[in-house]
N, C-alpha and C. Protein backbone atom coordinates (compact mmCIF):
# COMPACT_ATOMS: atom_id res chain seq x y z
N UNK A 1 124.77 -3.84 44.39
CA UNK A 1 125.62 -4.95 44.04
C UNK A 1 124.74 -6.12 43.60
N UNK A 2 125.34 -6.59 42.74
CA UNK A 2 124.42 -8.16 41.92
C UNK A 2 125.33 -9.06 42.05
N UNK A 3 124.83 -9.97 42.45
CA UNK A 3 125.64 -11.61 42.33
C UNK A 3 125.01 -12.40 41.84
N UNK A 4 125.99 -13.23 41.03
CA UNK A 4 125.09 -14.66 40.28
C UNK A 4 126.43 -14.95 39.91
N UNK A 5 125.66 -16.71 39.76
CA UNK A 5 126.47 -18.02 39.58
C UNK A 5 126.42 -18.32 38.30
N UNK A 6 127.30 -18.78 37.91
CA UNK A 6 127.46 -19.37 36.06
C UNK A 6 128.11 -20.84 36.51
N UNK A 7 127.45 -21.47 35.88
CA UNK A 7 127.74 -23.29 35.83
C UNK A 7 128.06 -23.50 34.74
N UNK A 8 129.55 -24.12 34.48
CA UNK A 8 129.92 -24.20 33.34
C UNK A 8 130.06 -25.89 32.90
N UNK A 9 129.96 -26.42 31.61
CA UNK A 9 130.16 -27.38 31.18
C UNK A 9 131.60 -27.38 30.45
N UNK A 10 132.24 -28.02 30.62
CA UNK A 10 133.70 -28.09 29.73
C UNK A 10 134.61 -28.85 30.13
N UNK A 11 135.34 -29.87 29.03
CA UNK A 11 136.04 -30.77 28.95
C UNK A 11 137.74 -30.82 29.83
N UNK A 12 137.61 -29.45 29.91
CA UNK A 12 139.00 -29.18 30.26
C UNK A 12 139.18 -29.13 31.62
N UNK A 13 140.07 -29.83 32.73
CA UNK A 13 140.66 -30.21 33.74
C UNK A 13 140.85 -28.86 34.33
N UNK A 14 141.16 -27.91 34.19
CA UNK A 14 141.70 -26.25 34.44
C UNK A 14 140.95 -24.95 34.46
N UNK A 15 139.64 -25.39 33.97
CA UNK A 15 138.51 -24.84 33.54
C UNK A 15 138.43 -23.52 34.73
N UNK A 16 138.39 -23.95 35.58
CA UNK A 16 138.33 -23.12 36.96
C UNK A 16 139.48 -22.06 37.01
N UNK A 17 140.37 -22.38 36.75
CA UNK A 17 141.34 -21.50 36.94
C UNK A 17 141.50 -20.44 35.82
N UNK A 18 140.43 -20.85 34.44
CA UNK A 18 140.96 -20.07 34.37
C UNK A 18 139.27 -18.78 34.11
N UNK A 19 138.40 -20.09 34.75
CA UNK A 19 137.47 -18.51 34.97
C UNK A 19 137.94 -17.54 35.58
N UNK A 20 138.90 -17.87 36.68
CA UNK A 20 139.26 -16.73 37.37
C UNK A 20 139.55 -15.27 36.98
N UNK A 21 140.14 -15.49 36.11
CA UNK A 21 140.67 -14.63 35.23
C UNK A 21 140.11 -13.66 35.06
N UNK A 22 138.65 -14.04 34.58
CA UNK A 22 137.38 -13.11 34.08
C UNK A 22 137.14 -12.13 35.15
N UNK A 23 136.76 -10.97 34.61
CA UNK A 23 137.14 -9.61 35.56
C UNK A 23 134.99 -9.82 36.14
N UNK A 24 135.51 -9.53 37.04
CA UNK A 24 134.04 -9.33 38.37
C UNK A 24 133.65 -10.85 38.78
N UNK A 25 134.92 -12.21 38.08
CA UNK A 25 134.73 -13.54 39.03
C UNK A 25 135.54 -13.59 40.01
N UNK A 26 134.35 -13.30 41.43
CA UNK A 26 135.18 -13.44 42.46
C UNK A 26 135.91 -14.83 43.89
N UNK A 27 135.10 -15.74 42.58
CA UNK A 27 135.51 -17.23 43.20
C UNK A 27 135.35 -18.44 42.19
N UNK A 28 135.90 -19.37 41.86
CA UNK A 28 135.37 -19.99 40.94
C UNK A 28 136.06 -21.26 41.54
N UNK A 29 135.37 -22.83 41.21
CA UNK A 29 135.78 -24.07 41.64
C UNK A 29 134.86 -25.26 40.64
N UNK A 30 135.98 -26.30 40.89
CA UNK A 30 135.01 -27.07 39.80
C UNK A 30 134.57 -28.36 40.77
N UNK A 31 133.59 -28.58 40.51
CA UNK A 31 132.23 -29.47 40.96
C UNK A 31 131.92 -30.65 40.32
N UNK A 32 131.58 -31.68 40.83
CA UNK A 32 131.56 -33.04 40.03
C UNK A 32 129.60 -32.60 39.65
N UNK A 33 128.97 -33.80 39.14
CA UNK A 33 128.00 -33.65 38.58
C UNK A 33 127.73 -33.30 36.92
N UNK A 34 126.44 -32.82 36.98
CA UNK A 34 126.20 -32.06 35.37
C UNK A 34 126.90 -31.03 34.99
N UNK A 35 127.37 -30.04 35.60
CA UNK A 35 128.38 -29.01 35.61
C UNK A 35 129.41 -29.53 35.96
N UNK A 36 131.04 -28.80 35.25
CA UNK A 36 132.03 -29.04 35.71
C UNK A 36 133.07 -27.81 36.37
N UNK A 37 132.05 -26.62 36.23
CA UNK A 37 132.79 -25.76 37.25
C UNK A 37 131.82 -24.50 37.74
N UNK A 38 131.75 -23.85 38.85
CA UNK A 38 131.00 -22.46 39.03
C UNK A 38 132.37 -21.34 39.26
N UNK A 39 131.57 -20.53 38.66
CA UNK A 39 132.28 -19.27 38.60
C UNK A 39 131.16 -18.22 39.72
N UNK A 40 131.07 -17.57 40.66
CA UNK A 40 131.11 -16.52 41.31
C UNK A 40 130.91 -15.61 41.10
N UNK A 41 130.15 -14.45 40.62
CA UNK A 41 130.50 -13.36 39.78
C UNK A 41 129.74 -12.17 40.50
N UNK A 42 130.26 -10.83 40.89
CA UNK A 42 129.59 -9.69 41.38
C UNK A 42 129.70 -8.63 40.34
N UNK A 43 128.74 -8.08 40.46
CA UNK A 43 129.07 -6.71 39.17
C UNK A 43 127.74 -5.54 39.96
N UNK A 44 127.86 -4.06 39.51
CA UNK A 44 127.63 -3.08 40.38
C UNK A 44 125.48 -3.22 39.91
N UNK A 45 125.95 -3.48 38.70
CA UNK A 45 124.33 -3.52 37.35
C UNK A 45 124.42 -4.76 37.04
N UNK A 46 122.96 -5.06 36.96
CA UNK A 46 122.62 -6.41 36.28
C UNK A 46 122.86 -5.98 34.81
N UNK A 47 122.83 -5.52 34.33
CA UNK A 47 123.05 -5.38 32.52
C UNK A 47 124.77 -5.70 32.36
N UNK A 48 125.82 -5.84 33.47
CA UNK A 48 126.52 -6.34 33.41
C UNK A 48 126.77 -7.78 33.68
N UNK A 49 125.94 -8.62 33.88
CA UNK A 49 125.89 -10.13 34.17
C UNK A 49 126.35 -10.66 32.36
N UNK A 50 125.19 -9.80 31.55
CA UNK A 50 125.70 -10.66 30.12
C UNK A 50 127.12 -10.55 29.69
N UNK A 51 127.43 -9.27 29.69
CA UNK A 51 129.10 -9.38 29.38
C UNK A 51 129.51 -10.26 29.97
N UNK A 52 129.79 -10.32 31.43
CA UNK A 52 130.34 -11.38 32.28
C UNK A 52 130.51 -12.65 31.37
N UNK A 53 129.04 -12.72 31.38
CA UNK A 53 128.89 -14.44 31.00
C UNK A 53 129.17 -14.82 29.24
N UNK A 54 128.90 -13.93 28.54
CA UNK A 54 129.67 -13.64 26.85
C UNK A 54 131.19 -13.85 27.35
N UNK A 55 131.64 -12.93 27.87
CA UNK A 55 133.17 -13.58 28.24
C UNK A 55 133.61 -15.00 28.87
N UNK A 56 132.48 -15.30 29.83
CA UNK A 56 132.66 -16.56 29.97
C UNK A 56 132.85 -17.95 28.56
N UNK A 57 131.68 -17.38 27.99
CA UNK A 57 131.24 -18.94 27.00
C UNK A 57 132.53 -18.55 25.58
N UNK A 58 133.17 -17.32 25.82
CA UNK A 58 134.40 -17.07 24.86
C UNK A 58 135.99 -17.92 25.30
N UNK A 59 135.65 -18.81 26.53
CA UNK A 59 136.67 -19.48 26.70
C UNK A 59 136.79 -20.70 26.65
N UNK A 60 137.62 -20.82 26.24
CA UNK A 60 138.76 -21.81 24.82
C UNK A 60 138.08 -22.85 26.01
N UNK A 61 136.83 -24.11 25.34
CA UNK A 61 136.90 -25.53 26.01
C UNK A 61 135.39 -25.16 26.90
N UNK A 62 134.93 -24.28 26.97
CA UNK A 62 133.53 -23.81 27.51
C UNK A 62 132.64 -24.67 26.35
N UNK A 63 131.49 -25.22 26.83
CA UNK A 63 131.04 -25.52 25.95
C UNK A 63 128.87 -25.43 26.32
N UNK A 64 129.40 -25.13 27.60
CA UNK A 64 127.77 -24.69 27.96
C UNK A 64 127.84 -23.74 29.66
N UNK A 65 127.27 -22.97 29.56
CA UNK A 65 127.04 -22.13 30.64
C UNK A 65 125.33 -22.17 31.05
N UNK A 66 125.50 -22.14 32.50
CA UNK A 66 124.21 -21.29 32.78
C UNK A 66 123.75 -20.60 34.28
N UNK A 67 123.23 -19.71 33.60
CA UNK A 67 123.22 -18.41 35.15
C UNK A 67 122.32 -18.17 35.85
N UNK A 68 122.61 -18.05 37.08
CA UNK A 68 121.70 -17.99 37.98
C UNK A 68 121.96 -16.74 39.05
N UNK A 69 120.90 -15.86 38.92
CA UNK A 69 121.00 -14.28 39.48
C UNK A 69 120.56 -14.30 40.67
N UNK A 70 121.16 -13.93 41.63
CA UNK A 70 120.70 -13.58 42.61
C UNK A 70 119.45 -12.98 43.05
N UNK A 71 118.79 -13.13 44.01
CA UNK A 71 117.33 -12.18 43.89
C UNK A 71 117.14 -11.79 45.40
């Protein structure tokens, strides 16, 4: 099992809800600071983190991501 965090930048109030959405985010909340939301994410392979996060930065009002893998 792999876990890592994606910090997202984006304008939009809802942002969080609707990382949820994204299949293997298993928590997501938005955070004041330089980021405005983390997304949660487990997947079985690390070669699945990029999809993850390609699906992430494909949502409508994303405007910067960045990931941080578990080790």
């Amino acid at each position: 099992m792999v876990r890592a965090i994606v910090l997202v930048t984006s304008p939009k109030k809802l942002i969080a809800a609707r990382l949820r959405k994204v299949k293997s985010v298993y928590e997501s909340f938005p955070v004041s600071g330089q980021f405005d939301a983390v997304a949660k994410i487990q997947v079985e392979q690390l070669s699945e983190i990029k999809e993850i996060t390609t699906e992430i930065q494909k949502i409508n009002g994303v405007e910067r991501t960045e990931t941080m893998i578990e080790v």
